[in-house]
C-alpha atoms as a PDB file:
ATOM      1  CA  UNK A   1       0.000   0.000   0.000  1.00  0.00           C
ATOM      2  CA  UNK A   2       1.609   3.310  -1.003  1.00  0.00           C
ATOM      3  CA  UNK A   3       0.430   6.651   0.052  1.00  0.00           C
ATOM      4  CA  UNK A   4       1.655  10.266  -0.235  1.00  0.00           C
ATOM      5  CA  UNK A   5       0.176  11.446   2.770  1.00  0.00           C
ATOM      6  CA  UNK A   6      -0.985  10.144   5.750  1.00  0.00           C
ATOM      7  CA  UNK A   7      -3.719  12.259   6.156  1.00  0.00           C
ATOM      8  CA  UNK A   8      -5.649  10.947   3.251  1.00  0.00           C
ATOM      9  CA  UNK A   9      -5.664   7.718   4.348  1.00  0.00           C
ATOM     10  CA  UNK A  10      -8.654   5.716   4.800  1.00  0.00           C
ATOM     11  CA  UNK A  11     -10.021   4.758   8.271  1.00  0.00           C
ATOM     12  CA  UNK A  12     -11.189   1.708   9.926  1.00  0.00           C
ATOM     13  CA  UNK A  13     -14.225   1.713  12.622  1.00  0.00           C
ATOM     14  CA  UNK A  14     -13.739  -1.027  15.298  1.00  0.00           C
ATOM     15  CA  UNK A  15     -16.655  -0.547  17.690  1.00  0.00           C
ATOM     16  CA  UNK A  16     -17.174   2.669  17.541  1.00  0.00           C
ATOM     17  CA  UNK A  17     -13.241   3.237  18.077  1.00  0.00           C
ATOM     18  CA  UNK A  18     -10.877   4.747  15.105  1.00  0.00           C
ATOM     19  CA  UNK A  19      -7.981   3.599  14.769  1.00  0.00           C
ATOM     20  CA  UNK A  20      -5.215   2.387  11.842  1.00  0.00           C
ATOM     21  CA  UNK A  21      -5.171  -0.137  10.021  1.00  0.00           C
ATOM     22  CA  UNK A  22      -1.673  -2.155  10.050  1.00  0.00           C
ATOM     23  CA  UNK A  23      -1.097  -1.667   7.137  1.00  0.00           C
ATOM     24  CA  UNK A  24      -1.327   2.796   7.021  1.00  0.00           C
ATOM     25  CA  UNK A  25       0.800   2.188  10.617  1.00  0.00           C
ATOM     26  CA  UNK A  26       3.449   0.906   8.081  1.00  0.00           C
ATOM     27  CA  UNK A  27       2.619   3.279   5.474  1.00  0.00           C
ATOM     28  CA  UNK A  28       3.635   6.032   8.151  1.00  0.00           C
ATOM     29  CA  UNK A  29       6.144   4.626   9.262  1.00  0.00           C
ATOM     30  CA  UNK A  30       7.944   4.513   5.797  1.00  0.00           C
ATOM     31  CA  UNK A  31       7.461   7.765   5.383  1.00  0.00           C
ATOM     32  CA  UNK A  32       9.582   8.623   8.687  1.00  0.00           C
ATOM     33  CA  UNK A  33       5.804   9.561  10.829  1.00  0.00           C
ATOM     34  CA  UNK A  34       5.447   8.119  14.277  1.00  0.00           C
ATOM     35  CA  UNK A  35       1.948   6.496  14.489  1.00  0.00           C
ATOM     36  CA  UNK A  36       1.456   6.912  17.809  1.00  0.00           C
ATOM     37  CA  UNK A  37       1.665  10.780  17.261  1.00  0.00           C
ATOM     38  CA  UNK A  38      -1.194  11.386  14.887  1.00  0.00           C
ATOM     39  CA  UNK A  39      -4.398  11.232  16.335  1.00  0.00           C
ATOM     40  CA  UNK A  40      -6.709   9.020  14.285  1.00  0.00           C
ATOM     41  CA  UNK A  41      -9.691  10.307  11.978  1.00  0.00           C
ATOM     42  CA  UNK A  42     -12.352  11.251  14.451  1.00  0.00           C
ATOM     43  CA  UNK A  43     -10.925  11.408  17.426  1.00  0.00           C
ATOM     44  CA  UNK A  44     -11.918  14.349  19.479  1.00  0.00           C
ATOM     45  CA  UNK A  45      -8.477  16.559  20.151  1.00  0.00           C
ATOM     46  CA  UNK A  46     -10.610  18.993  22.630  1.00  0.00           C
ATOM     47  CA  UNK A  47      -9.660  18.831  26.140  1.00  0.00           C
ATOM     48  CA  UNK A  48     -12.584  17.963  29.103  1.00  0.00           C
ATOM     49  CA  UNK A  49     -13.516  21.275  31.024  1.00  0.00           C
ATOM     50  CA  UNK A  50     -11.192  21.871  33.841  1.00  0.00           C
ATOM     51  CA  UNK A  51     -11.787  25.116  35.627  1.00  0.00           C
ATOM     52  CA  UNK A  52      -8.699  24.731  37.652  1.00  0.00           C
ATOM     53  CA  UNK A  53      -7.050  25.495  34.316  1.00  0.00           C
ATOM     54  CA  UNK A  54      -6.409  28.900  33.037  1.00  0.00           C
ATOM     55  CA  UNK A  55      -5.246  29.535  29.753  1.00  0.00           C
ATOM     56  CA  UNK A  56      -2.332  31.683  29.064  1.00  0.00           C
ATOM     57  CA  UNK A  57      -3.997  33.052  25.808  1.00  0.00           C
ATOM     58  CA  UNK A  58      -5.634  36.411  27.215  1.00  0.00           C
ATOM     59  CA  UNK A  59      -8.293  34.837  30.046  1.00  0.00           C
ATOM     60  CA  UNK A  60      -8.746  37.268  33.310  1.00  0.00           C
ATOM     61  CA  UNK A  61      -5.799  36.759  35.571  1.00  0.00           C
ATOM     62  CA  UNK A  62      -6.779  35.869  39.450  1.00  0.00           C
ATOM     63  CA  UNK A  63      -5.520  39.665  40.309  1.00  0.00           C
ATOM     64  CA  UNK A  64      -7.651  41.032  37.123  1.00  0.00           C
ATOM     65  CA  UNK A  65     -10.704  38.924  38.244  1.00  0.00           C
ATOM     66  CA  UNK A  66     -10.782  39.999  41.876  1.00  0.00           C
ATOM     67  CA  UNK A  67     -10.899  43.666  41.078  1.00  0.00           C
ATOM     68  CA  UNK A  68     -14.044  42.935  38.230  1.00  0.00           C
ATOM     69  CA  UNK A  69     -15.711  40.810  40.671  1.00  0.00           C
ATOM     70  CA  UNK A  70     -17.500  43.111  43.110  1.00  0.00           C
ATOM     71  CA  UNK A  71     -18.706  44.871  39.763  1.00  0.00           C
ATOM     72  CA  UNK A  72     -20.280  41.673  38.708  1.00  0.00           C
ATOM     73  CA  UNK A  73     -23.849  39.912  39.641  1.00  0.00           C
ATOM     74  CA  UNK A  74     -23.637  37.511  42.256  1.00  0.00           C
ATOM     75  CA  UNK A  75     -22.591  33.901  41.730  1.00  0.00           C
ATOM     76  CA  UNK A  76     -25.205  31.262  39.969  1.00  0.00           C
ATOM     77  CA  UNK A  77     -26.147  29.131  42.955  1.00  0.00           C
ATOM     78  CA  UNK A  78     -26.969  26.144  40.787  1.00  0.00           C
ATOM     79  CA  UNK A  79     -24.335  23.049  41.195  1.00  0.00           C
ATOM     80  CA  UNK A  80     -23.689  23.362  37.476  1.00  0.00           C
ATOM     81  CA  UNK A  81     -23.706  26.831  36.555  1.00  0.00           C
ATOM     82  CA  UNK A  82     -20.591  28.185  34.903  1.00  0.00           C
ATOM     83  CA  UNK A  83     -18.558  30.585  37.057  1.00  0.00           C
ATOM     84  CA  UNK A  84     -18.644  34.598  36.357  1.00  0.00           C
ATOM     85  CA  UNK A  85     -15.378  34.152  35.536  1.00  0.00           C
ATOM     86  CA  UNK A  86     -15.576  31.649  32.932  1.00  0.00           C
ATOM     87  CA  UNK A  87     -18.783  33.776  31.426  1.00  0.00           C
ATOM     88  CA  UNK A  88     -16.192  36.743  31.073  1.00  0.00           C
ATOM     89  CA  UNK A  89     -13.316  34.811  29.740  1.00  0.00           C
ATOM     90  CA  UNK A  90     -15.202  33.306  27.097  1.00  0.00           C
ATOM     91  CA  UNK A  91     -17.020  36.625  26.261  1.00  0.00           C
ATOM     92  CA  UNK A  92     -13.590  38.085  25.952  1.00  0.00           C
ATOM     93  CA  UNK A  93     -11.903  35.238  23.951  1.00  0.00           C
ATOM     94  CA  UNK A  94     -14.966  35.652  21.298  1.00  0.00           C
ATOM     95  CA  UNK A  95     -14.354  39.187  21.071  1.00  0.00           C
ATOM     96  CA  UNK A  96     -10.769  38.867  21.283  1.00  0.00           C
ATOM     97  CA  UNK A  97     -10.608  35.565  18.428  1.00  0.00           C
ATOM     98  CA  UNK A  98     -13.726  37.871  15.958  1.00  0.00           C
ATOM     99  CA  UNK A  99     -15.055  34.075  15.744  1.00  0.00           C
ATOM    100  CA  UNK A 100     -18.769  33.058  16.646  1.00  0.00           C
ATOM    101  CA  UNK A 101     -20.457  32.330  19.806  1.00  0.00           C
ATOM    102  CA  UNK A 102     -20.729  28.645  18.500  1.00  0.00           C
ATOM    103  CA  UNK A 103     -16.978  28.461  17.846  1.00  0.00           C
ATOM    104  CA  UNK A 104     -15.951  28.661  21.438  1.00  0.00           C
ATOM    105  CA  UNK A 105     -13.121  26.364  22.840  1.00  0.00           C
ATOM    106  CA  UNK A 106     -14.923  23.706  24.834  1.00  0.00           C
ATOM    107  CA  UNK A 107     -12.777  24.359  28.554  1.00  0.00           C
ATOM    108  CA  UNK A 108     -15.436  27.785  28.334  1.00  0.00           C
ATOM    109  CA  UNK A 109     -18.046  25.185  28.718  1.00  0.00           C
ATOM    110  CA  UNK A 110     -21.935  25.884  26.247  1.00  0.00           C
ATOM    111  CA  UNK A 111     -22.001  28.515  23.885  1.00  0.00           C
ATOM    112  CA  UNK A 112     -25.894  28.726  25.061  1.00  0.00           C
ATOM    113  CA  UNK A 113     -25.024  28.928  28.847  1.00  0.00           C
ATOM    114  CA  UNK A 114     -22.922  31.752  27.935  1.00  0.00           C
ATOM    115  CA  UNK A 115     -25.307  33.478  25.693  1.00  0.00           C
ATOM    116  CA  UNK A 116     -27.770  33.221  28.044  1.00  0.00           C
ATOM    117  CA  UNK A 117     -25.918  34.911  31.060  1.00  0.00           C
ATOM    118  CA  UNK A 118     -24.510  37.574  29.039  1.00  0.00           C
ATOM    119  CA  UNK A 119     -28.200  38.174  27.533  1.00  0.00           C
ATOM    120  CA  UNK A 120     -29.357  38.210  30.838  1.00  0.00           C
ATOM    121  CA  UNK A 121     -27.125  40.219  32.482  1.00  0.00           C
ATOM    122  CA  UNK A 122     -27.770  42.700  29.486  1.00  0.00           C
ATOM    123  CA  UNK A 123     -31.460  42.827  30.549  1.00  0.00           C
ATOM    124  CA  UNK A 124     -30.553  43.580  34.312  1.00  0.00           C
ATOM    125  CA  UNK A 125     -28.497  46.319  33.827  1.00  0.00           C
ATOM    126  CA  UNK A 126     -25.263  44.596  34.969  1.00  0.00           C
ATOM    127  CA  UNK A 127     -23.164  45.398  32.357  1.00  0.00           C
ATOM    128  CA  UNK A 128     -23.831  49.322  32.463  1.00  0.00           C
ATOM    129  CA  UNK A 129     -23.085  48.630  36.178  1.00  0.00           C
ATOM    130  CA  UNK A 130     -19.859  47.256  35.145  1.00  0.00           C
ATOM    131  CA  UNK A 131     -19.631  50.169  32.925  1.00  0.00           C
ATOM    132  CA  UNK A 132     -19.809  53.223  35.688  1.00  0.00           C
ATOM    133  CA  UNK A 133     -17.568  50.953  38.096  1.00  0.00           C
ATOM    134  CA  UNK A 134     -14.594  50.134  35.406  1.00  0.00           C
ATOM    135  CA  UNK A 135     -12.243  53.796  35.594  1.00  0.00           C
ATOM    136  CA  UNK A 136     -12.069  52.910  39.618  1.00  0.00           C
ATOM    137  CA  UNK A 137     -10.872  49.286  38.957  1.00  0.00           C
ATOM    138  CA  UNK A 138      -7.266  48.047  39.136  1.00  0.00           C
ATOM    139  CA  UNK A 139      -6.981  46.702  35.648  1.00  0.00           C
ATOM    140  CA  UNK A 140      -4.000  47.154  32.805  1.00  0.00           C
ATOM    141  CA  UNK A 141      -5.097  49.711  30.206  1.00  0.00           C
ATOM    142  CA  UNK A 142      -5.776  47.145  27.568  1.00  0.00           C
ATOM    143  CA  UNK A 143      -7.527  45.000  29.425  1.00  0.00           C
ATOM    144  CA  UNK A 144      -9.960  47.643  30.649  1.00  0.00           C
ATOM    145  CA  UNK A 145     -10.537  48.852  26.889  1.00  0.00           C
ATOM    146  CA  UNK A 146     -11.156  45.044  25.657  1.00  0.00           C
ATOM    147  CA  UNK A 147     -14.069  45.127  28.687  1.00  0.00           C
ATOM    148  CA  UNK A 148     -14.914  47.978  27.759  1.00  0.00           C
ATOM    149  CA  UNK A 149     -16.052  47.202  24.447  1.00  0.00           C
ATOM    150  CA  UNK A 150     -17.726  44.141  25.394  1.00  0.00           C
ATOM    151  CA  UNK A 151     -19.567  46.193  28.033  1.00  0.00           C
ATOM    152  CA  UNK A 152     -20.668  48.788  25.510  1.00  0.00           C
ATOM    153  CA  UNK A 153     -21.499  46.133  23.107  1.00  0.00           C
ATOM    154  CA  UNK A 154     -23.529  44.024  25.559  1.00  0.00           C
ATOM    155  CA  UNK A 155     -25.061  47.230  27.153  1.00  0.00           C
ATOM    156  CA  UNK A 156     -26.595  48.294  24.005  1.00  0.00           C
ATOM    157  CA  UNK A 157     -28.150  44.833  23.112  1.00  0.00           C
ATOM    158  CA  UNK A 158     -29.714  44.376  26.571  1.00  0.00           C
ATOM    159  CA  UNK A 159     -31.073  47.857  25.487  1.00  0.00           C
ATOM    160  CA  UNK A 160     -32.904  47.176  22.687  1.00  0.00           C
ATOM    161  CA  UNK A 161     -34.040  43.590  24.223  1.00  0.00           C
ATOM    162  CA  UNK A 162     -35.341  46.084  26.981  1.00  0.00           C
ATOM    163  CA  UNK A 163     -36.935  48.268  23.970  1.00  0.00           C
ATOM    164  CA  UNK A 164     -38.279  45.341  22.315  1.00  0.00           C
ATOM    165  CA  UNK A 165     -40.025  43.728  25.314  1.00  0.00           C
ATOM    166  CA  UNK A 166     -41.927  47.236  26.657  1.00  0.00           C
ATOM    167  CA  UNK A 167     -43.324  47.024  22.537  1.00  0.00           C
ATOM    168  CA  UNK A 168     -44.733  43.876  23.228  1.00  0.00           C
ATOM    169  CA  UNK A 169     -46.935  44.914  25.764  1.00  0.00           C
END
């Protein structure tokens, strides 16, 4: 069996499992590619949510959380409710990444848990909260500006959900 690239290669499905056949195994290995470093066709490369982990890519530091948090709404009580924190962090990598909602790294937990809480702290008034309270906060200059603009974003859609609602009525 000769192949150019390994990535082309066909797949076998073993109960439910991917995995190589012996014979692409060989195929990679005489092209000088270890098989035990590339993942096989379908298998999910997303780590599990840990919340213990932070990611060095532009998530709230513990010091930059602790100053945002008295400006935020207070903790879900619900056992499996995502963290402020990890609400923020995602809201920031979306704006930060100019991808979709639905594109969101899977340690930021449901793109519809997150839309919710941001929706609903739009509707509340939370974020203009967090809008009057963010000169006084100890944060770095860019990091104020990026919540900034997610505040003044998020403020004006909770606005016109506001807007829309008192129509209906």
């Amino acid at each position: 069996m000769v192949l150019t690239n390994w990535y082309s290669m066909p797949f076998v499905t073993i109960s439910k499992a991917m995995s190589w056949t012996d014979e692409q195994m060989e195929a990679m290995r005489g092209l000088g590619i270890d098989p035990a470093l590339v993942p096989c066709p379908g298998e999910r490369l997303e780590r599990p949510v840990d919340p213990a982990v932070r990611e060095p890519d532009g998530d709230l530091t513990d010091a930059e959380f602790a100053a945002l948090e008295p400006a935020l709404p207070p903790e879900p009580r619900l056992a499996g409710a995502l963290s402020n924190r990890t609400v923020l962090d995602a809201l920031l990598w979306v704006q930060r990444t100019r991808k979709k909602l639905t594109q969101l790294p899977t340690r930021y937990g449901s793109p519809e848990a997150i839309r919710k809480r941001a929706e609903r702290w739009a509707v509340s008034g939370d974020w203009d909260r967090l809008l009057e309270r963010l000169d006084t906060l100890s944060l770095t200059v860019a990091k104020r500006e990026s919540i900034r603009r997610l505040a003044q974003f998020q403020s004006y859609r909770g606005a016109r959900i506001r807007k829309s609602r008192l129509n209906q009525i």
